[in-house]
Protein backbone atom coordinates (compact mmCIF):
# COMPACT_ATOMS: atom_id res chain seq x y z
CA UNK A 1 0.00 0.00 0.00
CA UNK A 2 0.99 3.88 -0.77
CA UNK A 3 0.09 6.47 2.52
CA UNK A 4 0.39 9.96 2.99
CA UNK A 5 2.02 11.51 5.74
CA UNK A 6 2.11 14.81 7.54
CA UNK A 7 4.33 15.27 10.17
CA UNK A 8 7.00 12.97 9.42
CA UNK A 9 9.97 14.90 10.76
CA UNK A 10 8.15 15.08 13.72
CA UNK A 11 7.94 12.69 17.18
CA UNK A 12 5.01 10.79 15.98
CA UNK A 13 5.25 11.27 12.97
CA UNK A 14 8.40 10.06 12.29
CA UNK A 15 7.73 6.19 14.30
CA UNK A 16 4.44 6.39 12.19
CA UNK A 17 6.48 6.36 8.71
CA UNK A 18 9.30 4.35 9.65
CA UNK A 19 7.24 1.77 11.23
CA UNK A 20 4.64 1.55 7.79
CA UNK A 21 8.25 1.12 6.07
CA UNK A 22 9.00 -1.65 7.87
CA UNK A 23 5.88 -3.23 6.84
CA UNK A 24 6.25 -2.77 3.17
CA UNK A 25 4.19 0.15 2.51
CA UNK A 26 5.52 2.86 0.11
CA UNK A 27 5.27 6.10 2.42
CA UNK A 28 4.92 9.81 0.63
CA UNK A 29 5.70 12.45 3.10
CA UNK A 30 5.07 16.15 2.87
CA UNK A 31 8.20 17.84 4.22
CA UNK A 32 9.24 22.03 4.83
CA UNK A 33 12.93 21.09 4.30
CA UNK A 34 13.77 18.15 2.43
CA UNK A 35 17.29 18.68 3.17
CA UNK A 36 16.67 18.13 7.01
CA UNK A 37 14.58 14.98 6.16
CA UNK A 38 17.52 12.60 4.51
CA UNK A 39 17.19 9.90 7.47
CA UNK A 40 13.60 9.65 5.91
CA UNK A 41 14.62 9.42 2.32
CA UNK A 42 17.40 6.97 3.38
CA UNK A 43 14.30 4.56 4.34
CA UNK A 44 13.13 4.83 1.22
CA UNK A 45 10.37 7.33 1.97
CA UNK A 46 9.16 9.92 -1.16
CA UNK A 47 9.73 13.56 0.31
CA UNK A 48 7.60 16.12 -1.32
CA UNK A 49 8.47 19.54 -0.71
CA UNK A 50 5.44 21.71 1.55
CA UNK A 51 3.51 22.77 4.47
CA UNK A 52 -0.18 21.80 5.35
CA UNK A 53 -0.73 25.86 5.58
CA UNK A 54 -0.19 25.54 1.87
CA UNK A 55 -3.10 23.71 -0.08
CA UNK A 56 -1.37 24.16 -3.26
CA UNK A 57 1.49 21.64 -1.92
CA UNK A 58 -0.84 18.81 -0.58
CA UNK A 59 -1.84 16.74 -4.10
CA UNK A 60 1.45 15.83 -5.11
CA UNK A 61 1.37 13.73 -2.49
CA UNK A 62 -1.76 12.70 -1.71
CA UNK A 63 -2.42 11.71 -4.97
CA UNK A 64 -2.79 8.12 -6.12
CA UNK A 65 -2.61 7.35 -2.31
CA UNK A 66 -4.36 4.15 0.07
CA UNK A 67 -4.68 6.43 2.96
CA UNK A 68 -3.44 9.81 4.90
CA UNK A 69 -1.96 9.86 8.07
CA UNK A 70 -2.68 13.80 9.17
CA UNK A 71 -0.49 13.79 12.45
CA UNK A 72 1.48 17.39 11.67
CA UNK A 73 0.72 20.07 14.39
CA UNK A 74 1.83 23.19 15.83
CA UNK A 75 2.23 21.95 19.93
CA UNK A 76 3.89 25.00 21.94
CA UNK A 77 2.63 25.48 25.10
CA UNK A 78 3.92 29.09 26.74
CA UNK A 79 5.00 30.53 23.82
CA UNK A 80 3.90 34.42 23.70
CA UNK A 81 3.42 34.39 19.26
CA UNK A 82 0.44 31.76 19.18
CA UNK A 83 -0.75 32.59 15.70
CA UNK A 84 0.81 29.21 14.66
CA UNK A 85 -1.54 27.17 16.49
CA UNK A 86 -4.33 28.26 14.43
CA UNK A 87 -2.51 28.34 10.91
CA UNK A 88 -1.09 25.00 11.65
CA UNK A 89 -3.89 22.82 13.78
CA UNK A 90 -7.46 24.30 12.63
CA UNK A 91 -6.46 25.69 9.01
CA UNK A 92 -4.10 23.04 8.30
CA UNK A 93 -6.34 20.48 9.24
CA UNK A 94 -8.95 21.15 6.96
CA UNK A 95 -6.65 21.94 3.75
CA UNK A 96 -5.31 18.84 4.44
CA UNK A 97 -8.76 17.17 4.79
CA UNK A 98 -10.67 19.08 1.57
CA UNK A 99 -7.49 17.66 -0.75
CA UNK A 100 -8.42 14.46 1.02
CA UNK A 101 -11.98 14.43 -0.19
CA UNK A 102 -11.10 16.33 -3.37
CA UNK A 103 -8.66 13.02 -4.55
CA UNK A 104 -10.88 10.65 -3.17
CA UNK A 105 -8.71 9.18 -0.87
CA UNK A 106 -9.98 6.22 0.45
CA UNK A 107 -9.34 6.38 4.42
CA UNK A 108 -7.84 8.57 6.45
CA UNK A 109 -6.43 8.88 10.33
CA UNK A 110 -6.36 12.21 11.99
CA UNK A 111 -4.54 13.00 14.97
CA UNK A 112 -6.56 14.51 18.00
CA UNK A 113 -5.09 15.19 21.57
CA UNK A 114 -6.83 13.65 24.64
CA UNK A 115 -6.01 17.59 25.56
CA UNK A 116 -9.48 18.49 23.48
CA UNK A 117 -11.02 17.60 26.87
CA UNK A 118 -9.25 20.14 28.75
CA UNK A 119 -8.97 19.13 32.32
CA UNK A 120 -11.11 16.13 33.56
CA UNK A 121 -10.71 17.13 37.32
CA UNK A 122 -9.78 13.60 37.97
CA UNK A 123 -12.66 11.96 35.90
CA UNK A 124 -11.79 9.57 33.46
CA UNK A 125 -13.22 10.68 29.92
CA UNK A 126 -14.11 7.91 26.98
CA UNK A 127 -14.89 8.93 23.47
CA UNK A 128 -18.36 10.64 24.18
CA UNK A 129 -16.68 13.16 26.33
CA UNK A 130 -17.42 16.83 24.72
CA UNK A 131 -16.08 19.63 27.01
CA UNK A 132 -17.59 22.80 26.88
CA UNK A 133 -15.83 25.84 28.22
CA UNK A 134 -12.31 28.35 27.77
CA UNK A 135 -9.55 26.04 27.31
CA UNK A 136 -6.24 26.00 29.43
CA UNK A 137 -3.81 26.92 26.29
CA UNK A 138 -3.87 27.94 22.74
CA UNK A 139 -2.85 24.43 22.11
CA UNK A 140 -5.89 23.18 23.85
CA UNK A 141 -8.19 25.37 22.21
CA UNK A 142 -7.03 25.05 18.69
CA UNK A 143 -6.61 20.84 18.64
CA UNK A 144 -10.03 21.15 19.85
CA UNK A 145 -11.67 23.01 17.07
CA UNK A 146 -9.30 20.82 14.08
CA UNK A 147 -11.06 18.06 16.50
CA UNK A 148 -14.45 19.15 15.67
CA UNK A 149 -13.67 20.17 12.17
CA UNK A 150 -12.53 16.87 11.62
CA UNK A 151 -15.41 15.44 12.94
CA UNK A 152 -17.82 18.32 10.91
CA UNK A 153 -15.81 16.16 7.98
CA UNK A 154 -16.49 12.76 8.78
CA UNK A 155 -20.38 13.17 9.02
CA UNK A 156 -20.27 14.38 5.59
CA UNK A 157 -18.99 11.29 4.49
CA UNK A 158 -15.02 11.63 4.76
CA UNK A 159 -13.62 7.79 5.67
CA UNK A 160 -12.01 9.26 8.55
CA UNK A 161 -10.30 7.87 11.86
CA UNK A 162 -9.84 9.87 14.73
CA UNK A 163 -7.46 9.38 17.39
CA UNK A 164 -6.63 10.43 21.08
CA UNK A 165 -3.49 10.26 22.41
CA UNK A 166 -2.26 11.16 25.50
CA UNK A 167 0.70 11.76 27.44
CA UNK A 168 3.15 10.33 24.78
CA UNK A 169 7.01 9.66 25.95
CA UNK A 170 9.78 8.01 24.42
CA UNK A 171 13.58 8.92 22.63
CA UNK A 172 13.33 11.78 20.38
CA UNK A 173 10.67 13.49 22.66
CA UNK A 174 11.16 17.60 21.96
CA UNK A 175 7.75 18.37 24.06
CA UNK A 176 8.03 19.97 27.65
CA UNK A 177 7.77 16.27 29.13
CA UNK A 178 10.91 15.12 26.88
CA UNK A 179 12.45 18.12 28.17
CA UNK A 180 11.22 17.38 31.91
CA UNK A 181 12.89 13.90 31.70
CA UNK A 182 16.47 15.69 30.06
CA UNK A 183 16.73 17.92 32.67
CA UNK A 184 15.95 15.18 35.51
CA UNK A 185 18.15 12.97 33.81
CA UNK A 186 20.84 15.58 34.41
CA UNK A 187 19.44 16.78 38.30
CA UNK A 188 17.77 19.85 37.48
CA UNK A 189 14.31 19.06 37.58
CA UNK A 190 13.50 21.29 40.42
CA UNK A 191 9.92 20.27 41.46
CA UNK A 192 7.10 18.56 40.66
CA UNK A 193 3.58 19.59 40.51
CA UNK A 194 1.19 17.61 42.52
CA UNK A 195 -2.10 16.29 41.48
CA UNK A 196 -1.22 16.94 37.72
CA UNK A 197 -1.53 13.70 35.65
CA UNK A 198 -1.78 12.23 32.13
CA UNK A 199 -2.38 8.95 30.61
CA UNK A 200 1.23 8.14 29.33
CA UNK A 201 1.96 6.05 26.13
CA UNK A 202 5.23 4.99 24.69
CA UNK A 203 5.58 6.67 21.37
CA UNK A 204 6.57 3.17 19.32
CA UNK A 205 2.69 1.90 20.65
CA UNK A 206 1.04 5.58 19.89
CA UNK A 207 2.47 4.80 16.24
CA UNK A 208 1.03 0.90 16.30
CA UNK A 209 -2.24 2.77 17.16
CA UNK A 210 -2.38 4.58 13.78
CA UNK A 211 -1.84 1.81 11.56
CA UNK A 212 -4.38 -0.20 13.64
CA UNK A 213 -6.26 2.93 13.38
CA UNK A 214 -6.37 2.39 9.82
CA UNK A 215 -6.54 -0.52 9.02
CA UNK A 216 -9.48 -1.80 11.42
CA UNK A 217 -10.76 1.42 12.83
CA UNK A 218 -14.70 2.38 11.65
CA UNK A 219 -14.63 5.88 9.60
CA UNK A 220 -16.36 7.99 11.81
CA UNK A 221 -15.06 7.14 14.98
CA UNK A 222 -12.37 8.12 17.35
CA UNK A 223 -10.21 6.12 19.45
CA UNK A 224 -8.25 7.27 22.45
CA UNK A 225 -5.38 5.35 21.86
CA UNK A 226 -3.64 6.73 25.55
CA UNK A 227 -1.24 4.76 28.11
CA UNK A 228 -1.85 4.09 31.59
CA UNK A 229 -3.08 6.94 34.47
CA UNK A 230 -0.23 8.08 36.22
CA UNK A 231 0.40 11.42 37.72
CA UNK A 232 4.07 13.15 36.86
CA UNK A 233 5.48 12.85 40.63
CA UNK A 234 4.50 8.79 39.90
CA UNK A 235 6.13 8.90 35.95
CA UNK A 236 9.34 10.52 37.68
CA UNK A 237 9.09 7.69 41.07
CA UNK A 238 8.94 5.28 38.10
CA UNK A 239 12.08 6.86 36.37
CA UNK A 240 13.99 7.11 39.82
CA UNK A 241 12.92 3.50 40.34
CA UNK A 242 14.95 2.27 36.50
CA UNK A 243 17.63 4.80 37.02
CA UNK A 244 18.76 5.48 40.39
CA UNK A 245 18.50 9.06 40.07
CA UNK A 246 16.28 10.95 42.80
CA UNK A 247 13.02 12.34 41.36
CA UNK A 248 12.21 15.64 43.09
CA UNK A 249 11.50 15.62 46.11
CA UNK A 250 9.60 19.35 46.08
CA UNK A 251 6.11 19.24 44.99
CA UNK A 252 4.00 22.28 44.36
CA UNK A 253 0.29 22.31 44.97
CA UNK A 254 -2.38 23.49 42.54
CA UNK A 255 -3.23 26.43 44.68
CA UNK A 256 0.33 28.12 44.49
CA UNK A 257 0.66 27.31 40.50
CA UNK A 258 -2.27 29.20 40.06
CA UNK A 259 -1.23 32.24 42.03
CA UNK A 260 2.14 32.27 40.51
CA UNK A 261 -0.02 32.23 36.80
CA UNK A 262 -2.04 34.71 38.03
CA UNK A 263 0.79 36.73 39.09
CA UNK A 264 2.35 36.01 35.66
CA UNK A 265 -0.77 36.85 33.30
CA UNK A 266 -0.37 40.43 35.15
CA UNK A 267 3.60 40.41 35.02
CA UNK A 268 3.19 39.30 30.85
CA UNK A 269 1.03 42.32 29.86
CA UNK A 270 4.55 44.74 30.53
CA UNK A 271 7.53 41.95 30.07
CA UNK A 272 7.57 39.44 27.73
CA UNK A 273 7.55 35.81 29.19
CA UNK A 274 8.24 32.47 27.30
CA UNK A 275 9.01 28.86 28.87
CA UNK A 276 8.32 26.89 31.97
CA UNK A 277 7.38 30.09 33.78
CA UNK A 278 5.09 31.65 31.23
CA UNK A 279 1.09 31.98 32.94
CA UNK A 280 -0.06 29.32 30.49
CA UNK A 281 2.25 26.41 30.91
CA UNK A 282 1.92 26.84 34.72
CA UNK A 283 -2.13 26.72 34.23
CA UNK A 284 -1.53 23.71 32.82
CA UNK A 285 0.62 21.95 35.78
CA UNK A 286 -1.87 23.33 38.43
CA UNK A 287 -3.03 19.95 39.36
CA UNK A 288 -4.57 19.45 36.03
CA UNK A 289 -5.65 15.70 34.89
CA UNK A 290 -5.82 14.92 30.95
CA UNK A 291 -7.47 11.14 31.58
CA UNK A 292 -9.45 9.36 29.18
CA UNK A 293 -9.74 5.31 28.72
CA UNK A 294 -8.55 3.46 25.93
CA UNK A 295 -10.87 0.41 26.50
CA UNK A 296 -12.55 1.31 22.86
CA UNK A 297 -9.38 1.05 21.29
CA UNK A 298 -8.58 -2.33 23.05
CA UNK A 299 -11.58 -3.64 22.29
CA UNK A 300 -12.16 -2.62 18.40
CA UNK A 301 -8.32 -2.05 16.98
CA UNK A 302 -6.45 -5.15 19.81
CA UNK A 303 -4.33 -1.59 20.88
CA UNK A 304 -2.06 -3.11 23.93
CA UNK A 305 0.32 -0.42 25.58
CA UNK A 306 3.28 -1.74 27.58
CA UNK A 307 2.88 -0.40 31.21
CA UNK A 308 4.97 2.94 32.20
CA UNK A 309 8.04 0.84 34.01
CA UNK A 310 8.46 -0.98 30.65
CA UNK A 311 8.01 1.90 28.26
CA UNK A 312 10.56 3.73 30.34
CA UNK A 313 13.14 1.03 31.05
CA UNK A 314 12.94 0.52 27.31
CA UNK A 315 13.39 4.37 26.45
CA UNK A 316 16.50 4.57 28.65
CA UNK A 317 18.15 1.36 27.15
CA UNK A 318 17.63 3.29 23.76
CA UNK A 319 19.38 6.12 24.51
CA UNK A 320 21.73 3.44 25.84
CA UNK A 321 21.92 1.68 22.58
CA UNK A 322 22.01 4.83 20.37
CA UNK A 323 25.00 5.75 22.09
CA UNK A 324 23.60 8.80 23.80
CA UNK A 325 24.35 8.24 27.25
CA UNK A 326 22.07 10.12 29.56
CA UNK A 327 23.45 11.85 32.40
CA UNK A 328 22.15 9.30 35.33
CA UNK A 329 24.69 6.31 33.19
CA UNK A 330 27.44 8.58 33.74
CA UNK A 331 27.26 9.07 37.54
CA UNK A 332 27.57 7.56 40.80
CA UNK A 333 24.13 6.71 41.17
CA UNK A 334 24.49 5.87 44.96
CA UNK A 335 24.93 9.30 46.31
């Protein structure tokens, strides 16, 4: 079979091409920069020069294609320029979707966020779930409305697949939780936030997800194709339990991350404030939960992810093998 895929340079994106090469499939990708893709084109995957903000780029691809993979998307959280986040998620999203239905592609798989529910206060969400209400971050707000565009799609009669992830972890992570487990890795993590949890997922069984997703998932649906509930003082316990390396032992409760992003939202409107410390990315530590079951996705696409002490022992011994050594293989662990 011949797929499309956005996003290929990316985290997902990337296990999601390499893995459909592995299987035989002739992959077309869309690319910005060919030139930074050549570990792609050395698998054997077709780079076509473009951008999903471009519609007059998508049909070179897409043409003459089994099925699109649409997993490209802008995901910055506490960045002060978020115009991005709606050229990339909402407008992207549906050029990518109209060239879909233009060619007549026959199926499709779109990439969601379990983050379209904003924050579940502890309750775990299934596919039904609909929030209603101001999301916690650009981010939020626009995967949510290519969510519902995609879904405005489908019940016009696109032979498209949603899916959910969550949490998502793994070597090659660039997201603020790849960067979380760098700089604990090295023993700067300073604190934790407490109550804040996600439902974490290896990125290698995220990827198995999408081609499960298209191959036996219903057009129409979605799938929330998410790990195991765990909050982030647990994922780092987990990672101090594999490594050695303390996890923080500081722990800040909703009540003061919300004060310090109120302070900040006041502090922002004079000073320009980016990062870890920016109002938005510490509304979304305050003791937020992003839950949602993947029982669905058991149940109709067989979707089995390893448990968090096995996707992390297996992300370390990775880096191990890629000859990266983290920090924590480096030092005297018994200190």
């Amino acid at each position: 079979m011949k797929y499309f895929v956005t996003g290929a340079t990316g985290f997902v994106g990337g296990r999601v091409a390499r893995l459909l090469r592995a299987e035989g499939h002739a992959v077309n990708a869309l690319v910005r920069q060919p030139a930074a893709a050549a570990a792609l084109a050395a698998l054997g995957v077709q780079l076509f020069p473009g951008d999903v903000t471009d519609p007059a780029s998508l049909p070179a691809g897409m043409r003459g294609v089994d099925g699109v993979f649409h997993i490209a998307g802008w995901y910055k959280i506490g960045q002060r320029d978020k115009r991005p986040g709606q050229r990339v998620n909402v407008e992207g999203t549906r050029h990518v979707l109209t060239a879909m239905r233009d060619l007549g592609i026959p199926k499709g798989v779109y990439t969601s966020t379990l983050a379209v529910n904003s924050d579940t206060h502890g309750a775990v969400a299934d596919e039904s779930y609909h929030f209603h209400g101001r999301h916690l971050s650009e981010y939020d707000r626009t995967k949510a409305a290519a969510h519902d565009l995609a879904r405005e799609f489908s019940h016009a009669g696109l032979p498209l697949v949603i899916v959910m992830p969550g949490g998502i972890y793994g070597p090659g992570d660039t997201s603020s939780l790849g960067e979380s487990l760098r700089q604990y890795l090295q023993r700067r993590l300073p604190l934790l936030p407490s109550g804040t949890a996600l439902t974490f997922a290896h990125v290698d069984d995220v990827a198995r997800a999408h081609l499960l997703a298209l191959e036996q998932g219903h057009a129409g649906q979605s799938y929330i194709i998410a790990g195991p509930a765990h909050t982030l003082i647990d994922f780092f316990q987990t990672a101090e339990a594999i490594t050695g390396v303390p996890a923080p032992r500081l722990h800040a409760p909703p009540g003061l991350l919300r004060a310090a992003a109120a302070l900040m939202g006041l502090l922002e409107k004079v000073v320009p404030i980016e990062g870890t410390y920016n109002s938005e990315s510490l509304r979304v530590l305050a003791g937020v939960t992003y839950l949602g079951t993947n029982a669905k996705a058991r149940r109709e696409l067989g979707y089995a992810p390893r448990d968090l002490r096995e996707g992390l022992t297996e992300t370390f011994a990775e880096l191990l093998e890629k000859r990266q050594p983290p920090q924590w293989a480096q030092e005297d662990v018994s200190r």
